[in-house]
Protein backbone atom coordinates (compact mmCIF):
# COMPACT_ATOMS: atom_id res chain seq x y z
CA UNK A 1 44.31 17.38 -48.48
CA UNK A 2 44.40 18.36 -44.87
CA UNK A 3 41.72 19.55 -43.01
CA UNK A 4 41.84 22.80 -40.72
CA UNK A 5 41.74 20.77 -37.61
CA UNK A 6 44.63 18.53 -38.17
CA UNK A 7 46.93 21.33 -39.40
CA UNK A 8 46.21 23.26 -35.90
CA UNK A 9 46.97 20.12 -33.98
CA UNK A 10 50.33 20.11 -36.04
CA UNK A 11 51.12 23.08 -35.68
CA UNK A 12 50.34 23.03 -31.88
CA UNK A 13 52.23 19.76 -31.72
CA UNK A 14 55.56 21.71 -33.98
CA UNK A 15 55.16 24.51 -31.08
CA UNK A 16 55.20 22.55 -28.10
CA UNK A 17 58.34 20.52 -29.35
CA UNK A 18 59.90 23.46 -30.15
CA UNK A 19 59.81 24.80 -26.57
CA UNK A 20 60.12 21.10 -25.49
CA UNK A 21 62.41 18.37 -27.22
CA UNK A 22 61.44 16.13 -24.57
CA UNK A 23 57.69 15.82 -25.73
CA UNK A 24 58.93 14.86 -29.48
CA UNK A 25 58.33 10.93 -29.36
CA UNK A 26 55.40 11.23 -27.33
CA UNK A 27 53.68 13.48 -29.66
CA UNK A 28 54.62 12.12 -32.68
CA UNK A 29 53.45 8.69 -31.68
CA UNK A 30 50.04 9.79 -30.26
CA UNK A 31 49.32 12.54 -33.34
CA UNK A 32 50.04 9.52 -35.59
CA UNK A 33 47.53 7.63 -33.84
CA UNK A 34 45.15 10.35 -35.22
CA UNK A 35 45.69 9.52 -38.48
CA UNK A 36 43.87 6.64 -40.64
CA UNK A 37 47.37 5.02 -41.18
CA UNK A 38 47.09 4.97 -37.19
CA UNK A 39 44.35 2.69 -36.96
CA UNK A 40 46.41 -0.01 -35.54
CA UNK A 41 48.08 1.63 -32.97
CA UNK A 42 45.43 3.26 -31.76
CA UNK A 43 44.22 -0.19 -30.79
CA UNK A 44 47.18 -1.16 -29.23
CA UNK A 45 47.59 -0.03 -25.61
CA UNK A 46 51.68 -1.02 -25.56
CA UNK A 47 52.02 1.70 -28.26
CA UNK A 48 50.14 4.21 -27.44
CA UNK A 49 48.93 3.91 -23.88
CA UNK A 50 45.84 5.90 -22.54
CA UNK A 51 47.02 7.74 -19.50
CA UNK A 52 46.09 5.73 -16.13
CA UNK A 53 43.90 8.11 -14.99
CA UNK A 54 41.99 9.16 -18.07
CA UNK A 55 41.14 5.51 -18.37
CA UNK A 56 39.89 5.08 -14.60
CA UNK A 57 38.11 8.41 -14.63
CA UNK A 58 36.52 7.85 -18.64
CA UNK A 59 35.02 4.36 -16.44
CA UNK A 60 33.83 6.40 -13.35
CA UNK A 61 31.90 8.67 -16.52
CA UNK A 62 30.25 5.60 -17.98
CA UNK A 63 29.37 4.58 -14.35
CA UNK A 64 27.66 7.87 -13.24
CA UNK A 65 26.28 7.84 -16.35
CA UNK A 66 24.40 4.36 -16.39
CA UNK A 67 22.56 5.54 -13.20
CA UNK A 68 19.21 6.84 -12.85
CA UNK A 69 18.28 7.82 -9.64
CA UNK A 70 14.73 8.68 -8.86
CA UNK A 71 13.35 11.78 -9.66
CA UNK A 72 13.61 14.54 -6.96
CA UNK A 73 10.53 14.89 -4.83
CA UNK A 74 10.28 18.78 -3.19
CA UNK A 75 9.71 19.11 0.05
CA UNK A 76 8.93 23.08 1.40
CA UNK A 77 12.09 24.11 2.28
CA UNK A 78 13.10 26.32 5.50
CA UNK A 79 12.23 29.62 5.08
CA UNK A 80 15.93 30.81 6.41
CA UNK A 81 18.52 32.13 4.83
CA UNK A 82 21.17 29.53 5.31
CA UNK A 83 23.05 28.29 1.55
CA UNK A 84 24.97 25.08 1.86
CA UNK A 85 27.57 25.32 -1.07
CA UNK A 86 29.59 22.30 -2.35
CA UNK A 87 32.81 22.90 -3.88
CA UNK A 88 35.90 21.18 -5.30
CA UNK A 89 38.48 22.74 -3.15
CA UNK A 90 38.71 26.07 -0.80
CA UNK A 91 40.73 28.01 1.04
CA UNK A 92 43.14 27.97 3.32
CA UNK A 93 44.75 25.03 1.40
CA UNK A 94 44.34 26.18 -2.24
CA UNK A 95 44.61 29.31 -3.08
CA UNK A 96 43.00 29.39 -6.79
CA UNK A 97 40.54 31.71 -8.65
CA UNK A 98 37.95 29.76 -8.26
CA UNK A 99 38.54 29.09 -4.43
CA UNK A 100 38.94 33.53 -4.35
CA UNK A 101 35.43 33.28 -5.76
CA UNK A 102 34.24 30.74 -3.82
CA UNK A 103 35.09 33.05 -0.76
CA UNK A 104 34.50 36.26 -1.70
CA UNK A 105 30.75 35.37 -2.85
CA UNK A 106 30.38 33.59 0.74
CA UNK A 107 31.79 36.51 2.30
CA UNK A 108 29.20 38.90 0.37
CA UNK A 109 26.42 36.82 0.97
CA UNK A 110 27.14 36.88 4.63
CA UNK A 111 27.11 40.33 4.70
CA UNK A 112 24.01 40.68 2.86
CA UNK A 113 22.02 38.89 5.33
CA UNK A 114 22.66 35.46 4.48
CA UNK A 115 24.23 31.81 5.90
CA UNK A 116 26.88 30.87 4.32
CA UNK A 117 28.39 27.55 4.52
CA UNK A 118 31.25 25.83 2.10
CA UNK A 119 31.33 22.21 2.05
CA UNK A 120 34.40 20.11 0.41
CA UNK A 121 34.72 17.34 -1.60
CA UNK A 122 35.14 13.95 -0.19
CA UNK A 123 38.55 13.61 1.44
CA UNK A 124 39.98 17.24 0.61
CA UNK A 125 42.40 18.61 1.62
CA UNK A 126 43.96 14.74 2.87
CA UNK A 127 43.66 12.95 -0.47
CA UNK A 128 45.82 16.64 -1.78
CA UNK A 129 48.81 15.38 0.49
CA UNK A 130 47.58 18.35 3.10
CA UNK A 131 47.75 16.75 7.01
CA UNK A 132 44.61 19.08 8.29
CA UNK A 133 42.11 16.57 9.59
CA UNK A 134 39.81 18.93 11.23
CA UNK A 135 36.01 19.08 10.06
CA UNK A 136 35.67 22.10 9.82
CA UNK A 137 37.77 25.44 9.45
CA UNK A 138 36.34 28.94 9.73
CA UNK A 139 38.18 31.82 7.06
CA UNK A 140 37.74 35.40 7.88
CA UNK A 141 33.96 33.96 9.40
CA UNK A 142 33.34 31.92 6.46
CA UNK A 143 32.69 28.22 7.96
CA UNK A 144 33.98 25.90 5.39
CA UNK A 145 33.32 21.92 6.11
CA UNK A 146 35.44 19.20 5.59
CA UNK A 147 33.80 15.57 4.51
CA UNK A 148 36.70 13.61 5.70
CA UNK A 149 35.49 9.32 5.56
CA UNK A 150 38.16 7.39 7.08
CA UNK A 151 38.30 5.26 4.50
CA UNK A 152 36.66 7.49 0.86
CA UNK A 153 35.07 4.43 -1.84
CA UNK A 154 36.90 3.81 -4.82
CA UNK A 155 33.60 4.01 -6.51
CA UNK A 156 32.55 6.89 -7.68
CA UNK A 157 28.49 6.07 -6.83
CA UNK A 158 29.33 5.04 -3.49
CA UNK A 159 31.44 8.05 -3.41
CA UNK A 160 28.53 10.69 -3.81
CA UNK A 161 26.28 8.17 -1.77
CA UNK A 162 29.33 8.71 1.25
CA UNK A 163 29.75 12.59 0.60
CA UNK A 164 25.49 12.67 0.83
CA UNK A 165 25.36 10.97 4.41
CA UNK A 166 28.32 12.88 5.66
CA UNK A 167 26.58 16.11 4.17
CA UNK A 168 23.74 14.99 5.92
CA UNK A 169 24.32 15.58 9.39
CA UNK A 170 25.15 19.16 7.78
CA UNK A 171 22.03 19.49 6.41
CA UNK A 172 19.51 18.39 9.29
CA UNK A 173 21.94 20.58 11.22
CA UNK A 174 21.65 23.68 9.65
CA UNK A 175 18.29 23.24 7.91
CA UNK A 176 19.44 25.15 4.69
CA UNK A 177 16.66 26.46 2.19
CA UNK A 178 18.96 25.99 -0.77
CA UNK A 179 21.83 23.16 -1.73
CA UNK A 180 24.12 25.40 -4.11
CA UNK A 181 27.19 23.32 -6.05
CA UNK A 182 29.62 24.68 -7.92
CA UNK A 183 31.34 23.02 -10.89
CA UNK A 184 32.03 20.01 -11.27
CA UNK A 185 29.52 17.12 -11.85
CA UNK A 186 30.73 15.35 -8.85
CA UNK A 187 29.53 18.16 -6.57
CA UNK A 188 26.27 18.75 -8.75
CA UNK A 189 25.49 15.02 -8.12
CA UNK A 190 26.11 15.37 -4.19
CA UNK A 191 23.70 18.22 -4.23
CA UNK A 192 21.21 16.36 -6.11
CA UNK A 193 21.22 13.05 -3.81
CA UNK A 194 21.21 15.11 -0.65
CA UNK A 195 18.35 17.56 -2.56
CA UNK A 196 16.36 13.79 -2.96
CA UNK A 197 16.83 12.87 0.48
CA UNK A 198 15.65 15.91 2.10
CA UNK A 199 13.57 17.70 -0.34
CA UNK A 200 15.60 20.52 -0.79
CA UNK A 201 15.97 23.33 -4.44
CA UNK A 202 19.39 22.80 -6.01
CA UNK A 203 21.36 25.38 -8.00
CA UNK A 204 24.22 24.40 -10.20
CA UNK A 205 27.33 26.93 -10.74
CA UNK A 206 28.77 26.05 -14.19
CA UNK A 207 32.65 28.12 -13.99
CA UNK A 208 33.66 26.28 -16.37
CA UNK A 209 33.98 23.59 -18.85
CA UNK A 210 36.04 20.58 -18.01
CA UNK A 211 36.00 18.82 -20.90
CA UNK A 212 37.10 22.21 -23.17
CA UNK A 213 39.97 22.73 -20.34
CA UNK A 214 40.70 19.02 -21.06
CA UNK A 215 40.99 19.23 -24.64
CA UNK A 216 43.11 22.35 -24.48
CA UNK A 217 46.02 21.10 -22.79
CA UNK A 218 47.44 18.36 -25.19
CA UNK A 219 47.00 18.22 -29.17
CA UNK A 220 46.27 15.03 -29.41
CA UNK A 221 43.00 15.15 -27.32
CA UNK A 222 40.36 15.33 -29.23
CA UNK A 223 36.39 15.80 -29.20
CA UNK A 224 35.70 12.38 -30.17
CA UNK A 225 37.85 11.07 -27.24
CA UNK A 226 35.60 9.12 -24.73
CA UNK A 227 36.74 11.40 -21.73
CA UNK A 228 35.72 14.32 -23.66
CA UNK A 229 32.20 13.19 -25.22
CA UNK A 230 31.36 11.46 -21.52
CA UNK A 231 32.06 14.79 -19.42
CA UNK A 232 30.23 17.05 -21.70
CA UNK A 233 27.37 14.38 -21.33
CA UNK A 234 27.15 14.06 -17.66
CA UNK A 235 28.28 18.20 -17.61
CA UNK A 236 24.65 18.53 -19.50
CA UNK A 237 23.21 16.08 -17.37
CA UNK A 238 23.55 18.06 -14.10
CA UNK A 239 22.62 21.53 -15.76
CA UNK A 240 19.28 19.66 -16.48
CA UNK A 241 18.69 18.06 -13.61
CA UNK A 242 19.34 21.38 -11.30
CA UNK A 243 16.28 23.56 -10.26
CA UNK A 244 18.81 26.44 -11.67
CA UNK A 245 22.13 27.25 -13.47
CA UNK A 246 24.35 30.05 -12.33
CA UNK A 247 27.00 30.98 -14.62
CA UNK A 248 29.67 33.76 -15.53
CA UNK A 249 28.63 35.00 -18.60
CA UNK A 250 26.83 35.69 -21.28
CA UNK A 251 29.26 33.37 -24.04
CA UNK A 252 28.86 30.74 -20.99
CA UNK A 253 24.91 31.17 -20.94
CA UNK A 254 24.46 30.93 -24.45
CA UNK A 255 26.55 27.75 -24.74
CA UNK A 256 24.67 26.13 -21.85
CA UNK A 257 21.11 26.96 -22.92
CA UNK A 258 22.34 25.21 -27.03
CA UNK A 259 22.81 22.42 -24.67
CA UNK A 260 19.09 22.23 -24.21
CA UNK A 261 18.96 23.56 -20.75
CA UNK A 262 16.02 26.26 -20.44
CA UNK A 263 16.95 29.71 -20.75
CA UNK A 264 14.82 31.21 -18.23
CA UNK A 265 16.65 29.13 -15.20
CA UNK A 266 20.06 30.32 -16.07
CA UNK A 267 21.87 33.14 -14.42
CA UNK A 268 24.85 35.23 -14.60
CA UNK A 269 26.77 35.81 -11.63
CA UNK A 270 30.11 37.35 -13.51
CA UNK A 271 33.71 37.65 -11.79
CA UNK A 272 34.38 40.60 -9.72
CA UNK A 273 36.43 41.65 -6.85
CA UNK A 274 36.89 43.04 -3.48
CA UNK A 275 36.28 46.77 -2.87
CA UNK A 276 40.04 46.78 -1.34
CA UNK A 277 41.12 46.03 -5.31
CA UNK A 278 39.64 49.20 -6.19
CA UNK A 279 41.68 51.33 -3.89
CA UNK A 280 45.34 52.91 -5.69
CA UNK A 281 48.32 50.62 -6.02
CA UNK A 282 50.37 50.06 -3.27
CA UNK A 283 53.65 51.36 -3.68
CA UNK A 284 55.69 48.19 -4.78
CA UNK A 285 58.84 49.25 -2.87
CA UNK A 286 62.10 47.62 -3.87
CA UNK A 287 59.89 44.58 -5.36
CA UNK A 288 61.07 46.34 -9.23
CA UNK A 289 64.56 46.29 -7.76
CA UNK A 290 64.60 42.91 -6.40
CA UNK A 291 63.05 41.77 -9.57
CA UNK A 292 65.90 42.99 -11.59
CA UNK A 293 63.36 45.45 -13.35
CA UNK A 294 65.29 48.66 -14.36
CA UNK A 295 63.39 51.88 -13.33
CA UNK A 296 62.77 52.94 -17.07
CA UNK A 297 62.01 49.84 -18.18
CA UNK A 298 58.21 49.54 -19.76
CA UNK A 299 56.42 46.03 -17.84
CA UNK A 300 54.08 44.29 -19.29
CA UNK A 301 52.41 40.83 -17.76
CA UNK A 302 50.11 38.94 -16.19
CA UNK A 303 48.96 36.82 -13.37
CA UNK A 304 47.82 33.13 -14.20
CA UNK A 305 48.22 29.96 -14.38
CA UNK A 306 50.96 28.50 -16.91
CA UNK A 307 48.85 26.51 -19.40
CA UNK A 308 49.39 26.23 -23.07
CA UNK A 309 45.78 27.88 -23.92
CA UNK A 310 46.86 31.22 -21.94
CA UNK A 311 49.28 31.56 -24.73
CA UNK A 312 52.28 33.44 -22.95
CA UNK A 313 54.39 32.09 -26.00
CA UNK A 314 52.14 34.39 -28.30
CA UNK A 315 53.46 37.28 -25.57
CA UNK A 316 56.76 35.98 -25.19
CA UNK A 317 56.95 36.33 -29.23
CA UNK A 318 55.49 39.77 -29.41
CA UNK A 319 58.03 41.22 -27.04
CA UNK A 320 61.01 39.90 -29.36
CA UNK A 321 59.27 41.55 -32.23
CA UNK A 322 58.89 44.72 -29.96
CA UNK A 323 62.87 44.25 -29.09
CA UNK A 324 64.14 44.01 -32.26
CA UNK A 325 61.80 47.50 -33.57
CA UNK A 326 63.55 48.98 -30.79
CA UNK A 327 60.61 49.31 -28.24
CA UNK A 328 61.74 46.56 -25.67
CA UNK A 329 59.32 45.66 -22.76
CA UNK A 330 59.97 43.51 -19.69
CA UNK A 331 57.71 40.95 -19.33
CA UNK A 332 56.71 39.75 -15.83
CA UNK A 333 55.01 36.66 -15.62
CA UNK A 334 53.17 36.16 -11.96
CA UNK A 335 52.19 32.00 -11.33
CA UNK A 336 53.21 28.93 -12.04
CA UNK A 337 51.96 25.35 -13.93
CA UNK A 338 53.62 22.98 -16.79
CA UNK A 339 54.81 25.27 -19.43
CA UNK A 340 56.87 27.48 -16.91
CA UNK A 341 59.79 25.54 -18.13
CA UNK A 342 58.79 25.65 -21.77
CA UNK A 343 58.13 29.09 -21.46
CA UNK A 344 61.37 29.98 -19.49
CA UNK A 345 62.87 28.23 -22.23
CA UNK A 346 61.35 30.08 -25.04
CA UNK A 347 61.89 33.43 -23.44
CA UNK A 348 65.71 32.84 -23.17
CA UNK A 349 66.10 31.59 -27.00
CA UNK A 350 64.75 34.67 -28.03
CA UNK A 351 66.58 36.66 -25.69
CA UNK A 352 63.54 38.17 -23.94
CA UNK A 353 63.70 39.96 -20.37
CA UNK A 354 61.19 37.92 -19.00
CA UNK A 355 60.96 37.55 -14.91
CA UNK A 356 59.37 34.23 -13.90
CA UNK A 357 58.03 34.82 -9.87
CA UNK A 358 56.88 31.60 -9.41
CA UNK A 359 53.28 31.63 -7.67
CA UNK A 360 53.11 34.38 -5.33
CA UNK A 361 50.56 35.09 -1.84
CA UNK A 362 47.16 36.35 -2.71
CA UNK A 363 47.92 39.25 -0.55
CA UNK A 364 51.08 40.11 -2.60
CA UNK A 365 49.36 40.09 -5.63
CA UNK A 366 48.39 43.75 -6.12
CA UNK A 367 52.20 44.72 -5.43
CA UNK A 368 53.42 42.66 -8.60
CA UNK A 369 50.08 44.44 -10.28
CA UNK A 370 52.32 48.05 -8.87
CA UNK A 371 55.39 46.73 -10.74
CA UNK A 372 53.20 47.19 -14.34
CA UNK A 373 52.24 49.41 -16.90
CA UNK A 374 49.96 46.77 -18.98
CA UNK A 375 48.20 43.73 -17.91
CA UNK A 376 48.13 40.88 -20.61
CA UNK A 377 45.46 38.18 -21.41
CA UNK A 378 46.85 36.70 -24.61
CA UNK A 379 44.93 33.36 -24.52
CA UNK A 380 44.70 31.33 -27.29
CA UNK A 381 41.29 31.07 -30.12
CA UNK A 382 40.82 27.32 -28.04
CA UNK A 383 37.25 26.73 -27.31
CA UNK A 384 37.66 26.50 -23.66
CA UNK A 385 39.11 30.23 -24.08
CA UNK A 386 36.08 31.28 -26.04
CA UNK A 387 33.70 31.11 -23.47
CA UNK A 388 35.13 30.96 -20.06
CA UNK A 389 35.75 34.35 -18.41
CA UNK A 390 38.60 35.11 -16.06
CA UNK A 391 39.20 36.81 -12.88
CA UNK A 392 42.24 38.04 -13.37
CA UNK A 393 41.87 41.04 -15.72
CA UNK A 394 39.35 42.30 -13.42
CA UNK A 395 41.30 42.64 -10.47
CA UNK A 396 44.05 44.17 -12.95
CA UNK A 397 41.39 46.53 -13.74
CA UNK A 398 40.30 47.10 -10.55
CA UNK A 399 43.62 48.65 -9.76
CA UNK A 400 43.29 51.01 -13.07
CA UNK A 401 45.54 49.30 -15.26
CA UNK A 402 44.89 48.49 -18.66
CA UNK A 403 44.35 45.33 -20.44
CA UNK A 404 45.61 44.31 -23.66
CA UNK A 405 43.45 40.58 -24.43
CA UNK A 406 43.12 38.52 -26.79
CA UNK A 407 39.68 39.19 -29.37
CA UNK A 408 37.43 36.16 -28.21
CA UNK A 409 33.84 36.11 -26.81
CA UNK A 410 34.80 35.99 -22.95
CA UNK A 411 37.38 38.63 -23.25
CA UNK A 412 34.93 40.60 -25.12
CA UNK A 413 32.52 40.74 -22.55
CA UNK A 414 35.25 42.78 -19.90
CA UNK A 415 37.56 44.94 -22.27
CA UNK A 416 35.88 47.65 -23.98
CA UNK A 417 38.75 48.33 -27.19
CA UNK A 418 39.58 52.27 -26.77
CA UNK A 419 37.51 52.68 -23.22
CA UNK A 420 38.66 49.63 -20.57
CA UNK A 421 41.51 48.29 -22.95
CA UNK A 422 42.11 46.92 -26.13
CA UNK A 423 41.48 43.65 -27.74
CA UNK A 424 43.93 41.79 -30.43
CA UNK A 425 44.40 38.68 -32.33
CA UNK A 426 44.95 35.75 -31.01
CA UNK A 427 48.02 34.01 -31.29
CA UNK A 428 49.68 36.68 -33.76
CA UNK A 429 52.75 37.67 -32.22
CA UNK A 430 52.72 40.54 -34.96
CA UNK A 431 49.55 41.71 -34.00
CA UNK A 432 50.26 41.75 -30.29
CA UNK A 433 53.52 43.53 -30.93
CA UNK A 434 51.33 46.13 -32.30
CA UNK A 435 48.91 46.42 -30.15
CA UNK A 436 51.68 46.40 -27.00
CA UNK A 437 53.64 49.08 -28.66
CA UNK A 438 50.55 51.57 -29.26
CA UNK A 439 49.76 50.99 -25.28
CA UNK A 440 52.53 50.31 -23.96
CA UNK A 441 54.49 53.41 -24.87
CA UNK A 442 51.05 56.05 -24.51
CA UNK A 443 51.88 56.90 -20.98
CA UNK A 444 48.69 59.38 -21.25
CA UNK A 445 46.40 56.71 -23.10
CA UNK A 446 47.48 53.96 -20.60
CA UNK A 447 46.42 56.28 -17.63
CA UNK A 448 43.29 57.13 -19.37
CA UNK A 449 42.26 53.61 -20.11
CA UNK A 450 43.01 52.55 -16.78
CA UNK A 451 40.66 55.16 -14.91
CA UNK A 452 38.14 54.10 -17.25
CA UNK A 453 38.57 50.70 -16.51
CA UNK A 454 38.86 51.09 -12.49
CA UNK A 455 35.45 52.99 -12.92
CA UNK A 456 33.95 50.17 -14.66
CA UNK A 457 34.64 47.34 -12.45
CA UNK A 458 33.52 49.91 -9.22
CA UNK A 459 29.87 50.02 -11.09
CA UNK A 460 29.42 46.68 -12.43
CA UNK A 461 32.18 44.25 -11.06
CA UNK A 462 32.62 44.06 -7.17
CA UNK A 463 31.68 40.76 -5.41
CA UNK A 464 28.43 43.20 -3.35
CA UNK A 465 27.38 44.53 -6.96
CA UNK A 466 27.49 40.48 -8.38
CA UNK A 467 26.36 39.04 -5.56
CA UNK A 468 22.73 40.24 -6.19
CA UNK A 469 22.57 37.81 -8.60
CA UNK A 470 22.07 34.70 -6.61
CA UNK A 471 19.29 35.67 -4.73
CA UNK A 472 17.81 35.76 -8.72
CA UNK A 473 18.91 32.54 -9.05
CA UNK A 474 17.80 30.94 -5.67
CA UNK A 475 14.38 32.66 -6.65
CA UNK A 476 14.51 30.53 -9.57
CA UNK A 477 14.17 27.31 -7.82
C-alpha cells in the first residue's frame, strides 16, 4: 500500500506534466528511481543523472563540513556603531525581496544612529553575467561593497578564506563592533573566519531555509537526498556557531531552536515595509486599460516569484470554478520564474483571464497593487511554505488591500481571518473559490478588511518599528 508521501509526489509529478508534457520522461524516470524496483537505476548515473551542479555543490557540503576551524577567541570590540553585513546579492543588480530587506533594514539602521555597510559575496555581481567592476556602490547612502578577486577559488574553503582577506581590509577599515550575515551558510562562514581573525560578535540572519526551498521545487527531491541532509547540517552548524540568530518569525524561531540552537539567542526581526507603502494607492492610470482589464471587472493577484510551492495553479483553478458559478475574476499575476509558461499554459486550457506582466520595477509595484481588489498568497502545505514568511502580503497590506492566504503557520502569523484577511486551504481550488467569492464580491467587507489591515502593518510592520529588533539581537552577542 502506498504511503502518504509517495502519493503527494505523484500527484505533484501528474500536475506538473499536466501543465508540462515536456517534463513527462524526466519525471517518470527519476520518480521511478524512488521506488525499490528503482534500486538499479538509481545507481546508474547514464539513467538517471544527478544534475551537474547538485553534485559539485553536495561535494563543496561534505567539504565545509569536514572542517573544523578553531574556536573563536573574543576580542573587545569597538564601541561604535558601525554593522558590517554580508549578503548573497543586493541592489542595484538584483532586485529581490530579500535584497528590498537587505536595504530597507540598512536604510533604517542608518537613520537610527547606526553604520551601515553591505558586503557581497565573492565575485557578485561579475560571476551573475553583470559587467560592474567597481568595489563599491553607494544606494540611496547605503554603501554596499563588492569582493571582486580577479581570479575567485574553485574551492569552496579557499573561497571563504579569499572573501575573509578581502573583507579584511573592510574590517580594519571601518573597525565594526558587530559582523552581521544573512542567509546562507556561505556568508555565515565568512563572518565567522573574519569574527576569528579579528575578534569580533557575529549574528546570523536565518530568511530562510535552503534546503526546504530545494526540496520544494521538483518531486523527486527528497529529504534523504545528500544535498538536502548536508545543507540542513551545515544550515544548523552556523546557527550554532553564531553569537546570535535573527530570524522572521515565530514558525522560523521555533524550528531553529528544535534544531538545538538556544532559545534565548534567537530573535525576530519580521518583514515590514517602507512608510511610503502605507500612504493611499496611486491612481493606476491607463495601467487597467493597457492591461486589457475591463473597468468592471473584479482583480484578484499577486506579486511573486513563479515557483511551483506559491501554488498559482491552486488560484488559476479557483477562478475557473468562480467562472463557471458565474462570479468571474481577472487574475493578474505580477513576476516571473519557471512555471510562467506552465502556468500561462494552464490558465489558457481553462479559459481563465489571467494577465501575465512579466517582472515589473520595484517602483511600479504599488501601481499593479492599484489595479486590485484582493491580494492572493495561495502557497502550497510544502514545508518550506510552513515556516518561511513573505514580504509581499505586507506591502499588499500596507496599501489597505486585503489578503486571501493560504492556512499555514507563516501566513498565520500576518492575516488575521475576519480582521487583516482571510485564510483558506491549501491547494483546494474549491475552497479558494469560496473564499475569493465571499471577498471578492463584498465591496464593503473588502474595504473594511483592508483599513484594518493598513492599520496593522502602520503599528507593528514598518522597517523603523522592526528595526528595533537588532539592536536586541546585537545585545545578544
Amino acid at each position: 500500500m502506498l504511503t502518504k508521501k509517495p502519493v503527494y509526489l505523484a500527484g505533484l509529478a501528474w500536475r506538473q506534466v499536466v501543465d508540462d508534457p515536456g517534463r513527462a520522461s524526466r519525471l517518470a524516470v527519476r520518480l521511478l528511481a524512488r521506488t525499490p524496483a528503482g534500486a538499479r537505476l538509481r545507481r546508474s548515473r547514464l539513467v538517471v543523472p544527478e544534475p551537474r551542479d547538485v553534485r559539485r555543490e553536495t561535494a563543496d557540503l561534505r567539504r565545509l563540513l569536514a572542517h573544523s576551524p578553531p574556536p573563536r577567541t573574543r576580542a573587545a570590540a569597538p564601541s561604535g556603531k558601525t554593522v558590517l553585513q554580508f549578503v548573497t546579492n543586493a541592489l542595484p543588480c538584483t532586485n529581490a525581496g530579500y535584497t528590498v530587506r537587505t536595504h530597507r533594514i540598512a536604510l533604517a539602521q542608518r537613520e537610527a544612529g547606526l553604520d551601515t555597510h553591505v558586503v557581497t559575496r565573492l565575485g557578485y555581481p561579475l560571476s551573475q553575467g553583470v559587467g560592474d567592476a567597481r568595489t563599491r556602490v553607494d544606494v540611496e547612502g547605503v554603501p554596499y561593497h563588492r569582493l571582486l578577486p580577479w581570479l575567485p577559488p574553485a574551492d569552496p574553503l579557499q573561497a571563504v578564506g579569499k572573501s575573509a582577506d578581502l573583507a579584511g581590509r573592510l574590517v580594519e577599515e571601518l573597525r565594526p563592533s558587530v559582523l552581521h550575515a544573512v542567509s546562507n551558510h556561505l556568508n555565515a562562514a565568512v563572518a565567522l573566519e573574519l569574527g576569528r581573525r579579528h575578534g569580533l560578535p557575529v549574528v546570523y540572519e536565518v530568511r530562510g531555509f535552503l534546503e526546504d526551498s530545494w526540496l520544494s521545487r521538483d518531486p523527486a527531491h527528497s529529504e534523504t537526498d545528500d544535498f538536502y541532509r548536508l545543507t540542513r547540517e551545515l544550515e544548523t552548524r552556523r546557527m550554532a556557531e553564531a553569537d546570535a540568530v535573527v530570524t522572521l518569525g515565530e514558525v522560523m524561531r521555533a524550528e531553529i531552536a528544535s534544531r538545538g540552537v538556544a532559545e534565548d539567542k534567537i530573535a525576530v526581526v519580521p518583514n515590514g515595509v517602507d512608510e511610503t507603502f502605507l500612504e493611499p494607492l496611486p491612481d493606476p492610470g491607463d495601467l487597467r486599460a493597457r492591461l486589457g482589464i475591463p473597468e468592471s471587472a473584479t482583480v484578484v493577484g499577486l506579486t511573486s516569484s513563479f515557483y511551483g510551492y506559491e501554488g498559482i495553479d491552486t488560484l488559476i483553478d479557483a477562478a475557473a470554478l468562480l467562472r463557471d458559478r458565474g462570479a468571474p475574476v481577472t487574475l493578474l499575476l505580477v513576476g516571473d520564474g519557471p512555471e510562467r509558461g506552465a502556468l500561462e499554459r494552464r490558465a489558457a486550457g481553462h479559459g481563465v483571464h489571467a494577465v501575465f506582466t512579466g517582472r515589473v520595477p520595484m517602483g511600479s509595484v504599488r501601481r499593479f497593487h492599484a489595479v486590485l481588489d484582493v491580494f492572493a498568497v495561495p502557497r502550497r502545505a510544502d514545508r518550506v511554505c510552513r515556516l518561511v514568511t513573505p514580504l509581499k502580503p505586507i506591502e499588499a497590506m500596507a496599501g489597505g488591500l486585503p489578503v486571501i492566504a493560504s492556512e499555514v503557520g507563516a501566513l498565520r502569523e500576518i492575516v488575521k481571518p475576519g480582521v487583516t484577511g482571510a485564510l483558506t486551504v491549501p491547494e483546494d481550488p474549491q475552497a479558494w473559490a469560496n473564499c475569493l467569492e465571499d471577498l471578492a464580491y463584498s465591496p464593503e467587507r473588502r474595504l473594511k478588511i483592508g483599513q484594518a489591515a493598513r492599520e496593522w502593518v502602520r503599528a507593528e510592520r514598518t522597517w523603523r518599528t522592526v528595526t528595533a529588533g537588532y539592536r536586541a539581537a546585537y545585545a545578544l552577542t
